[in-house]
N, C-alpha and C. Protein backbone atom coordinates (compact mmCIF):
# COMPACT_ATOMS: atom_id res chain seq x y z
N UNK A 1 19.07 42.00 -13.20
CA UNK A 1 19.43 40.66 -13.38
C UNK A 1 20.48 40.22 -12.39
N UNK A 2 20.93 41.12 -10.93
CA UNK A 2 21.46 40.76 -10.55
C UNK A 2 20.68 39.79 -9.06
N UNK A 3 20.99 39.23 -8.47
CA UNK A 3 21.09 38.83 -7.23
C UNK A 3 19.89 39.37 -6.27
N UNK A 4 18.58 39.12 -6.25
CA UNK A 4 17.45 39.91 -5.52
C UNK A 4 17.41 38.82 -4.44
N UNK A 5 17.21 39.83 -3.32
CA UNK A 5 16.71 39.34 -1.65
C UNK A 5 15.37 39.50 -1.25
N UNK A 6 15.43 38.59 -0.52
CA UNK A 6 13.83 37.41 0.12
C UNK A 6 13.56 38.53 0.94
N UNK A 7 12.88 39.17 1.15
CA UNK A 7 12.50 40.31 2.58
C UNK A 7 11.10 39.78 3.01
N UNK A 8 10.88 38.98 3.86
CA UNK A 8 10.04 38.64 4.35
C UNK A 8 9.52 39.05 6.24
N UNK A 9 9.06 40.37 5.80
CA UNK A 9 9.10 41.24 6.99
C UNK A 9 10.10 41.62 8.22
N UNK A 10 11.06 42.44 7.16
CA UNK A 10 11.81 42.70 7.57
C UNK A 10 13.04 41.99 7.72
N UNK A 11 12.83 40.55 8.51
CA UNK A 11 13.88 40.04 8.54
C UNK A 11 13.35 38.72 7.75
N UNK A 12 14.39 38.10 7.23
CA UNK A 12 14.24 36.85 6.76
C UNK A 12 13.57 35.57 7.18
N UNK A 13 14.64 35.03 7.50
CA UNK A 13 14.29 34.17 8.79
C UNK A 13 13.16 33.85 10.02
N UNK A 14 13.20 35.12 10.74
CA UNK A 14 12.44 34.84 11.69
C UNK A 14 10.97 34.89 11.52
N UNK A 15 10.65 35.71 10.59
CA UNK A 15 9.33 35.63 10.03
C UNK A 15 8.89 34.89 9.37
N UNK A 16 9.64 34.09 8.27
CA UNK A 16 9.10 33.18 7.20
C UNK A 16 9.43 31.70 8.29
N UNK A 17 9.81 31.74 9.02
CA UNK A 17 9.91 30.52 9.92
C UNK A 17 8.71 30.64 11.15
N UNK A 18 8.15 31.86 11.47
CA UNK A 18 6.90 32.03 12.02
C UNK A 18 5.96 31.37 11.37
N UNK A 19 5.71 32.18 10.03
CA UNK A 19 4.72 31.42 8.99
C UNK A 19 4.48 30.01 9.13
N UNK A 20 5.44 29.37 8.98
CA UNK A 20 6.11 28.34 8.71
C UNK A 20 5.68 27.47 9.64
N UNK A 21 6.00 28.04 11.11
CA UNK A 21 5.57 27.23 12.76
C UNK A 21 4.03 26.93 12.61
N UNK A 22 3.51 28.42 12.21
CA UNK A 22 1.94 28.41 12.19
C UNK A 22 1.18 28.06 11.35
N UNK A 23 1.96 27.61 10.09
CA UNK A 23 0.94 26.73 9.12
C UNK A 23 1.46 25.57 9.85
N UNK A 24 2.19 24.85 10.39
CA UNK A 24 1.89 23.37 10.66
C UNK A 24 1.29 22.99 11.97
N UNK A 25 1.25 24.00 13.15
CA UNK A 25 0.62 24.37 13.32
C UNK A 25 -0.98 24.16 13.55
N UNK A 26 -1.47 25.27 12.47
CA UNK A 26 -2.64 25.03 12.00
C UNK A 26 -3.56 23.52 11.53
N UNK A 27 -2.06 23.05 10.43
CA UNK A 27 -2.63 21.95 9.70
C UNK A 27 -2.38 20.66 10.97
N UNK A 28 -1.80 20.46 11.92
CA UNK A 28 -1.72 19.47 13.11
C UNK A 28 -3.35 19.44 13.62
N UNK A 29 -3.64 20.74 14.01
CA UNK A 29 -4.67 21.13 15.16
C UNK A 29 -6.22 20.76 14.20
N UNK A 30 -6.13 20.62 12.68
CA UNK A 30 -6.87 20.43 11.68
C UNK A 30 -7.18 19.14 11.74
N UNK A 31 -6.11 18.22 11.74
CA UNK A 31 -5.80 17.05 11.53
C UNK A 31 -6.30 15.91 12.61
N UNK A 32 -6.08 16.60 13.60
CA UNK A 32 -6.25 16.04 14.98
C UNK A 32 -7.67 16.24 15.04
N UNK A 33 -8.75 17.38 14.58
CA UNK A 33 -10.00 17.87 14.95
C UNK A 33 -10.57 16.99 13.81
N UNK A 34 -9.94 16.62 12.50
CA UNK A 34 -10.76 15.40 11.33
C UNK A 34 -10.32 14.12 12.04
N UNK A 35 -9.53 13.63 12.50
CA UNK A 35 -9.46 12.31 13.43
C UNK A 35 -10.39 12.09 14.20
N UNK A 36 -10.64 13.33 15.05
CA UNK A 36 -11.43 12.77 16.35
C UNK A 36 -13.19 13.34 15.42
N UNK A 37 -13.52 13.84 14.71
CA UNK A 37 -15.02 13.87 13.95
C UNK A 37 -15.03 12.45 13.35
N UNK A 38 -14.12 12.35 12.94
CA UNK A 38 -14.08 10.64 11.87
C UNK A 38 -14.54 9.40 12.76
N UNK A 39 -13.52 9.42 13.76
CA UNK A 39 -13.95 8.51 14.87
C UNK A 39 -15.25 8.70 15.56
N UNK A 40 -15.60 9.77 15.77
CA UNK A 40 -17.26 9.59 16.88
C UNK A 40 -18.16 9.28 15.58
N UNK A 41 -18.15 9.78 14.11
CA UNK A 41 -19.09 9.81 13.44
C UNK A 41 -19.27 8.24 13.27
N UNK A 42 -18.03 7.47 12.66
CA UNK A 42 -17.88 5.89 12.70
C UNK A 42 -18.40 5.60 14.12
N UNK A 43 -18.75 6.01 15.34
CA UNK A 43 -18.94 4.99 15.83
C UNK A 43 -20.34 5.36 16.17
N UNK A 44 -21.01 6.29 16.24
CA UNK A 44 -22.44 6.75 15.99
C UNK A 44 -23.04 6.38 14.63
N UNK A 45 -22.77 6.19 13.47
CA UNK A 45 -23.36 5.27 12.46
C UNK A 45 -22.31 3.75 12.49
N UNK A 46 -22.23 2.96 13.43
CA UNK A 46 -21.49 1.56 13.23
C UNK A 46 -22.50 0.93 12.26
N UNK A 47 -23.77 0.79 12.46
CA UNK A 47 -24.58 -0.01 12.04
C UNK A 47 -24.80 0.35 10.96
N UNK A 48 -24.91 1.72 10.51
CA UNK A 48 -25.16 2.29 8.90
C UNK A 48 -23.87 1.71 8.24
N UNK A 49 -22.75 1.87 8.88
CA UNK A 49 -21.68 1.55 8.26
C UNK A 49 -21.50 0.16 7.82
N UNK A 50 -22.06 -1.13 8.77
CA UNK A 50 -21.32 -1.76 8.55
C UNK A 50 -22.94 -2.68 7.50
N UNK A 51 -23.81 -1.92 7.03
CA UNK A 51 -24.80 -2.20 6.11
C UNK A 51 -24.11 -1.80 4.76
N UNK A 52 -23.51 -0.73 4.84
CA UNK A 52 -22.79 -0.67 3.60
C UNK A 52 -21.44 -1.65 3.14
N UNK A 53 -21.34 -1.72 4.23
CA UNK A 53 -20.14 -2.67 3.67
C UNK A 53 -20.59 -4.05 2.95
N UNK A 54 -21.61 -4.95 3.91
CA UNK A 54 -22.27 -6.02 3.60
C UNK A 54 -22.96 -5.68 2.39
N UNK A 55 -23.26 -4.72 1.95
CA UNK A 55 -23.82 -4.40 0.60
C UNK A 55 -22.74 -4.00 -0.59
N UNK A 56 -21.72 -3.61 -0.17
CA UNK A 56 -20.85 -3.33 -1.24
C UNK A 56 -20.10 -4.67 -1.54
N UNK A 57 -19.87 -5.83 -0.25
CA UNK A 57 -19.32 -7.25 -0.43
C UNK A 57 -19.78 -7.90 -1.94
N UNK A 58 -20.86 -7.61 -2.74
CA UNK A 58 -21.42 -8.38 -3.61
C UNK A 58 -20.98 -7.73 -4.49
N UNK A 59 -20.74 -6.20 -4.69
CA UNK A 59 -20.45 -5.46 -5.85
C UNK A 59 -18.95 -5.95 -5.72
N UNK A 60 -18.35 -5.94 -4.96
CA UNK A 60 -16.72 -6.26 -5.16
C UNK A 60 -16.39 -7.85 -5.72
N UNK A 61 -17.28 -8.50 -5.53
CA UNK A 61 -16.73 -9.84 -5.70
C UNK A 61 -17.25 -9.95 -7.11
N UNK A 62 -18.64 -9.36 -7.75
CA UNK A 62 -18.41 -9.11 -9.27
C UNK A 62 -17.35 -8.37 -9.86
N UNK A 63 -16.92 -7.48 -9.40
CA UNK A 63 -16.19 -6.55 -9.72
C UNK A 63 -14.68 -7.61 -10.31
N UNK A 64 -14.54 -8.77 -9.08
CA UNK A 64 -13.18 -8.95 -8.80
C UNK A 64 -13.10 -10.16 -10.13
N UNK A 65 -14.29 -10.89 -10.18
CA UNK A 65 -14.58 -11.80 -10.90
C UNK A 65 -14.64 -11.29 -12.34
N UNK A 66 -15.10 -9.96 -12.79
CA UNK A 66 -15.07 -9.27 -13.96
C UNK A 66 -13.49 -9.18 -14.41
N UNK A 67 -12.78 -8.64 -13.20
CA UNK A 67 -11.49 -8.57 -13.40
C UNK A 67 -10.79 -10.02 -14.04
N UNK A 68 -10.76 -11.32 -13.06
CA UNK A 68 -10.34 -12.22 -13.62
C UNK A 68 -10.39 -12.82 -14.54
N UNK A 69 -11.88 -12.81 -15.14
CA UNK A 69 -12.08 -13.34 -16.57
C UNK A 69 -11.13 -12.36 -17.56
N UNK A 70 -11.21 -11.03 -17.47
CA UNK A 70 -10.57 -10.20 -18.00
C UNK A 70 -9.03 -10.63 -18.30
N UNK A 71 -8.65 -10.98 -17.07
CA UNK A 71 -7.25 -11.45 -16.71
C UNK A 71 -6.70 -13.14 -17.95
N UNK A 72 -7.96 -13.66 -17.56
CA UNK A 72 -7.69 -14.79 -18.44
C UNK A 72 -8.00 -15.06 -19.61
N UNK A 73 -9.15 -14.20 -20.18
CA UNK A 73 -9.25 -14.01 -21.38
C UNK A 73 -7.73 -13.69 -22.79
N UNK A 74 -6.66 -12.96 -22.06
CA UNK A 74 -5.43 -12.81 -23.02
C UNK A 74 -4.47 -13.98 -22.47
């Protein structure tokens, strides 16, 4: 119950701050590689995309209109 130490190979510090470099690192080089798939995929389906949108325009404006009556009903 007394006082236990972090031993994170060997030395403290320099290793758990390795870890540390290389998970962000990792998650940057991740991040950057879902940015640039996101972008070519959006612009290789523009036209699929922007069919869905014009199709979801009608579900939202019931949606929004469901809401308001809702709203004014109390």
């Amino acid at each position: 119950m007394g006082q236990e130490e972090k031993k994170c190979c060997g030395t403290e510090d320099k290793c758990c701050d390795a870890k540390k470099t290389m998970s962000m690192i990792f998650k940057v080089i991740l991040g950057l590689a879902l940015l640039v798939l996101g972008g070519w995929l959006t612009l290789t389906f523009w036209e699929s995309l922007l069919m869905i949108i014009k199709g979801g325009i009608g579900l939202f404006l019931i949606l929004a209109g469901v809401i308001t009556l809702a709203i004014a009903k109390e």
